[in-house]
C-alpha atoms as a PDB file:
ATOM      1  CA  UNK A   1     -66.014  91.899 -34.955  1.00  0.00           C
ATOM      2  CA  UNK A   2     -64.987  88.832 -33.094  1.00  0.00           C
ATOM      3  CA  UNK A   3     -67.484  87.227 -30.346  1.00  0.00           C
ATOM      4  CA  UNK A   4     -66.144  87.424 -27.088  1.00  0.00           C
ATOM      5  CA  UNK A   5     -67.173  84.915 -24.359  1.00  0.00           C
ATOM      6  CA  UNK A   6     -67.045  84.201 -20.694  1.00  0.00           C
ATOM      7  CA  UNK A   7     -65.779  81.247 -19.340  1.00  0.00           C
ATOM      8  CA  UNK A   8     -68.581  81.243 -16.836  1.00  0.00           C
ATOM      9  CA  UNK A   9     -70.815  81.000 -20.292  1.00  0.00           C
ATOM     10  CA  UNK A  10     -68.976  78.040 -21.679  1.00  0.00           C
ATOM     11  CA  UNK A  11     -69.062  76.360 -18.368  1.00  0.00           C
ATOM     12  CA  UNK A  12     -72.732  76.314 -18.350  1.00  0.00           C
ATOM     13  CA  UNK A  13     -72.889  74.511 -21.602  1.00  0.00           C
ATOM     14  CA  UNK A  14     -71.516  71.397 -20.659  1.00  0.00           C
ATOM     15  CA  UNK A  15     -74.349  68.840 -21.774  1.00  0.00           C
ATOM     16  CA  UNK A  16     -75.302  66.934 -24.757  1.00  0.00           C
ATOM     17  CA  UNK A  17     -78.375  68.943 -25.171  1.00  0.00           C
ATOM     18  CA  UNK A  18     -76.315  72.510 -24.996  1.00  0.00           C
ATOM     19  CA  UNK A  19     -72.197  71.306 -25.703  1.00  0.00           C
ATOM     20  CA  UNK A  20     -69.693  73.820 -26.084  1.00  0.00           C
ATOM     21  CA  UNK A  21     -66.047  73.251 -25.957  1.00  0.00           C
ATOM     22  CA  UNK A  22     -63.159  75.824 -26.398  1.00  0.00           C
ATOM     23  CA  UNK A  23     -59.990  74.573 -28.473  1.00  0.00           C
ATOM     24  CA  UNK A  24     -57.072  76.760 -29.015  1.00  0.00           C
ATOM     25  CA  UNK A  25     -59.043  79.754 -27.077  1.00  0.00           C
ATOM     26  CA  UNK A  26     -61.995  79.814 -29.524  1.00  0.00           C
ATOM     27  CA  UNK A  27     -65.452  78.829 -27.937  1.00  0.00           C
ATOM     28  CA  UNK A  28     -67.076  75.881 -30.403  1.00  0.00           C
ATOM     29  CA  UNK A  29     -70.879  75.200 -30.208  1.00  0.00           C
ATOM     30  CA  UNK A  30     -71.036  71.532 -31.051  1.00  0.00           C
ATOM     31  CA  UNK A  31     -75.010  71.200 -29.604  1.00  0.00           C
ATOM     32  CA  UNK A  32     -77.205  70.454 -32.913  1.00  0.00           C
ATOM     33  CA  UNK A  33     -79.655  72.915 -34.142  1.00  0.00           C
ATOM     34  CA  UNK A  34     -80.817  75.244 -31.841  1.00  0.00           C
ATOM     35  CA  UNK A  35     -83.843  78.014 -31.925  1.00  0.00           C
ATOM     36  CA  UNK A  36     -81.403  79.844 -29.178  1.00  0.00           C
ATOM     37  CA  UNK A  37     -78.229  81.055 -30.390  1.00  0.00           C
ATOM     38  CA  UNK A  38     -76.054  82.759 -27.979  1.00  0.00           C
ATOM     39  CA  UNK A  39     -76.066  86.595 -28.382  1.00  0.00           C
ATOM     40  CA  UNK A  40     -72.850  86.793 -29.094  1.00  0.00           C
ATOM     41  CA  UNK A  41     -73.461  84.646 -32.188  1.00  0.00           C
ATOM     42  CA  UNK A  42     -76.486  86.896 -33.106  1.00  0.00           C
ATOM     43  CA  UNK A  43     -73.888  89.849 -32.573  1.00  0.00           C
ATOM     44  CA  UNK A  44     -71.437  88.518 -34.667  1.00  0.00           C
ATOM     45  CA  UNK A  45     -73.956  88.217 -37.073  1.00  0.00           C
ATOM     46  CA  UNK A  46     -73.690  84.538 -37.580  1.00  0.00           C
ATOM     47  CA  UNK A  47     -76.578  81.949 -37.534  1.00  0.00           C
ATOM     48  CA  UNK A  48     -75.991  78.642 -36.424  1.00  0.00           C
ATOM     49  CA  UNK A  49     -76.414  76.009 -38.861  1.00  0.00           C
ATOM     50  CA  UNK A  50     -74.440  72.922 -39.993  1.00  0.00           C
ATOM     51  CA  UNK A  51     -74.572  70.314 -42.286  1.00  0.00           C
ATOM     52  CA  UNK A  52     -74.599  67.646 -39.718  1.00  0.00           C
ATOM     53  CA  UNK A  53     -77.571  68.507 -36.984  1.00  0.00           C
ATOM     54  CA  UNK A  54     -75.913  66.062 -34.102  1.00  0.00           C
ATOM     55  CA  UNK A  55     -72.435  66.780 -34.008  1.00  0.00           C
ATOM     56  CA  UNK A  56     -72.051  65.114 -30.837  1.00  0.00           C
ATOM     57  CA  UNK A  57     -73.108  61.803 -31.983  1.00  0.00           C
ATOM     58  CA  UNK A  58     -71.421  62.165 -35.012  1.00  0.00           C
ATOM     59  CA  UNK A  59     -67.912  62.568 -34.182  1.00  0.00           C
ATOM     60  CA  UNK A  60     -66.271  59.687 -35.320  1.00  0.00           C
ATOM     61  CA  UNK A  61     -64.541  59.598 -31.920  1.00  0.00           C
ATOM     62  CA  UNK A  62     -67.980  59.146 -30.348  1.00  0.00           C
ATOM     63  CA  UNK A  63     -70.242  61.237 -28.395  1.00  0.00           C
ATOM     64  CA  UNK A  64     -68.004  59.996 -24.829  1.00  0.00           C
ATOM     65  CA  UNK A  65     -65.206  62.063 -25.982  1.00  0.00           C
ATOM     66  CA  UNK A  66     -66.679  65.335 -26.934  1.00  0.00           C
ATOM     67  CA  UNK A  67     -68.621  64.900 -23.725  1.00  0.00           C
ATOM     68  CA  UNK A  68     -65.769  65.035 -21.546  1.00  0.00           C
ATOM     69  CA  UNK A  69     -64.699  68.059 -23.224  1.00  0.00           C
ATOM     70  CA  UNK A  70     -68.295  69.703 -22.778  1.00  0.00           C
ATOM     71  CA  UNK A  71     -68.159  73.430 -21.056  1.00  0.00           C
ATOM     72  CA  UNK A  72     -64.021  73.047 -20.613  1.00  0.00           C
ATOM     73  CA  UNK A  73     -61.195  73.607 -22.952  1.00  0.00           C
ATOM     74  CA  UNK A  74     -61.163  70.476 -24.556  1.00  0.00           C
ATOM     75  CA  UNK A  75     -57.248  71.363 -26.016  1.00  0.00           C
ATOM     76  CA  UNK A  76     -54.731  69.150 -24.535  1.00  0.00           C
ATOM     77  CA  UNK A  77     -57.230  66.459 -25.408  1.00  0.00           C
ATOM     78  CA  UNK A  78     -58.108  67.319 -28.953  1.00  0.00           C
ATOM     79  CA  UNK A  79     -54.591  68.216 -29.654  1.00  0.00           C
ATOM     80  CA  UNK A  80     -53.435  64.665 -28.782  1.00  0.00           C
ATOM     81  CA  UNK A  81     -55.625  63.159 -31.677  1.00  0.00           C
ATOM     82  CA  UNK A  82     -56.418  65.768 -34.313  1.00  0.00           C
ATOM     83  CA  UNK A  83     -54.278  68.172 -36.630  1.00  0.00           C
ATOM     84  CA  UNK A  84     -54.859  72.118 -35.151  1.00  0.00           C
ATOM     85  CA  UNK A  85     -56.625  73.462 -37.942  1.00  0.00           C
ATOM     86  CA  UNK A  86     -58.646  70.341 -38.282  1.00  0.00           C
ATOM     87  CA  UNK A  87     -61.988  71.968 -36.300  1.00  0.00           C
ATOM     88  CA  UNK A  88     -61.562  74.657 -38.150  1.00  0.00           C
ATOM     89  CA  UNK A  89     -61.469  72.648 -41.738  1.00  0.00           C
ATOM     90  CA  UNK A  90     -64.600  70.542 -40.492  1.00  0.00           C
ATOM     91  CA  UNK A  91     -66.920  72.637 -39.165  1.00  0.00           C
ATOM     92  CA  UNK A  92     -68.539  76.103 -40.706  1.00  0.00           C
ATOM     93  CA  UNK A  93     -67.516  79.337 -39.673  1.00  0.00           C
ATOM     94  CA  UNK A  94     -71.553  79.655 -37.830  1.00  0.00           C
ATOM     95  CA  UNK A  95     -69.939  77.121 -35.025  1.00  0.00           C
ATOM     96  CA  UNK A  96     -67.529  79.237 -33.627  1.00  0.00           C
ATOM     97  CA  UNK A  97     -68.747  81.781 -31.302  1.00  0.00           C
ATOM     98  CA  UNK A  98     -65.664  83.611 -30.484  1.00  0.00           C
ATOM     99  CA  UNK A  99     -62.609  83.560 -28.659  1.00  0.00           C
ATOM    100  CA  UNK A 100     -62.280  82.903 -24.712  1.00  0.00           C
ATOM    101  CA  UNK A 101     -62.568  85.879 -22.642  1.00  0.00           C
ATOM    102  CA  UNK A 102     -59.822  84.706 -20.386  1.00  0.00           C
ATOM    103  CA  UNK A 103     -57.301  81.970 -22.025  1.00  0.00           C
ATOM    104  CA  UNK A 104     -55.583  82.175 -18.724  1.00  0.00           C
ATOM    105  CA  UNK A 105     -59.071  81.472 -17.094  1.00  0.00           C
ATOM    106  CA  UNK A 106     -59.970  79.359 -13.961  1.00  0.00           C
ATOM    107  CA  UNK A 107     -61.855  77.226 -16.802  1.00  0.00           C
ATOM    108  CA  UNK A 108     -61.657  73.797 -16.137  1.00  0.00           C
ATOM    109  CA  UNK A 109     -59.430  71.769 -18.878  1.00  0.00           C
ATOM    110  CA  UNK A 110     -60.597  68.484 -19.931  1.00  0.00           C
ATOM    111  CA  UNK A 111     -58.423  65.339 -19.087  1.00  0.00           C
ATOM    112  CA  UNK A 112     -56.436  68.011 -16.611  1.00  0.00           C
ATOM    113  CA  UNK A 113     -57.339  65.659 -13.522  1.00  0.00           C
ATOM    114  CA  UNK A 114     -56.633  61.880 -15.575  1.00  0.00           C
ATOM    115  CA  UNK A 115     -53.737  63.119 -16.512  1.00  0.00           C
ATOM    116  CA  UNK A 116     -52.527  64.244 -13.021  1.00  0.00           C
ATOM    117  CA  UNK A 117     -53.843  61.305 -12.046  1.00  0.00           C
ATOM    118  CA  UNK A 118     -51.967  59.178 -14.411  1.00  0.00           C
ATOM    119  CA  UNK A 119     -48.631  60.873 -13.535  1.00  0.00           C
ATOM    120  CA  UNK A 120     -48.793  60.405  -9.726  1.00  0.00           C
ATOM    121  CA  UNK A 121     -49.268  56.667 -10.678  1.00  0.00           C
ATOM    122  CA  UNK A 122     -46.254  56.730 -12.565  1.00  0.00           C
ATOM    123  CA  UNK A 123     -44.248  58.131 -10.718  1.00  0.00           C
ATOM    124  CA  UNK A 124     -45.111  55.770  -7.631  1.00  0.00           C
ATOM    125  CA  UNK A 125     -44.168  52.661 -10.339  1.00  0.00           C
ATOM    126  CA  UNK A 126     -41.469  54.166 -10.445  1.00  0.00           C
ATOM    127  CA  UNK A 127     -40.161  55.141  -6.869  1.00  0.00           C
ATOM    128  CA  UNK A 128     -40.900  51.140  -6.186  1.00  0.00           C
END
């Protein structure tokens, strides 16, 4: 059975020390090790290990941009630089801890307000 998580949950975990991000409606645990897995992991049976122990400062993108993403749905960002199924390629199965309770959620997106931001200023260019 499938994990299924709050966004209230994922919006707690919005930290190096404790990162989780949501792509494409599943919830992604990018925090190295931990001695705490989420229940829901521990329902689903998985334990949460990886070959790399500090994802975060790993990603070849740097830690800043998984930060950003930390406790939101990092999509709109991720799906600007990376193939969809690439997360799912990278990291194992034990990373995942479900799908999003709520896709349509009140969950705050990452980039949502630069990008707002960025069109306003546009569009004033423009209008001048």
């Amino acid at each position: 059975a499938v994990a299924v998580v709050q966004a209230e949950d994922v919006a707690e975990h919005a930290s190096k020390a404790s990162c989780w991000v949501v792509i494409h409606g599943k919830v992604w645990d990018l925090t190295g090790e931990t001695n705490n897995p989420h229940p829901a992991t521990q329902a689903a049976g998985h334990e949460l290990t990886c070959g790399s122990p500090d994802f975060v400062d790993d990603h070849p993108g740097g830690p800043s941009l998984i930060l950003k993403c930390a406790g939101k749905d990092g999509t709109s960002l991720y799906d600007e630089i990376h193939e969809p199924h690439l997360i799912e390629d990278t990291l194992p199965p034990s990373r995942c801890l479900g799908t999003l309770s709520d896709p349509s959620s009140t969950l705050q997106k990452a980039g949502a307000k630069n990008t707002q931001h960025q069109h306003q200023h546009q569009h004033q260019q423009i209008s001048k």
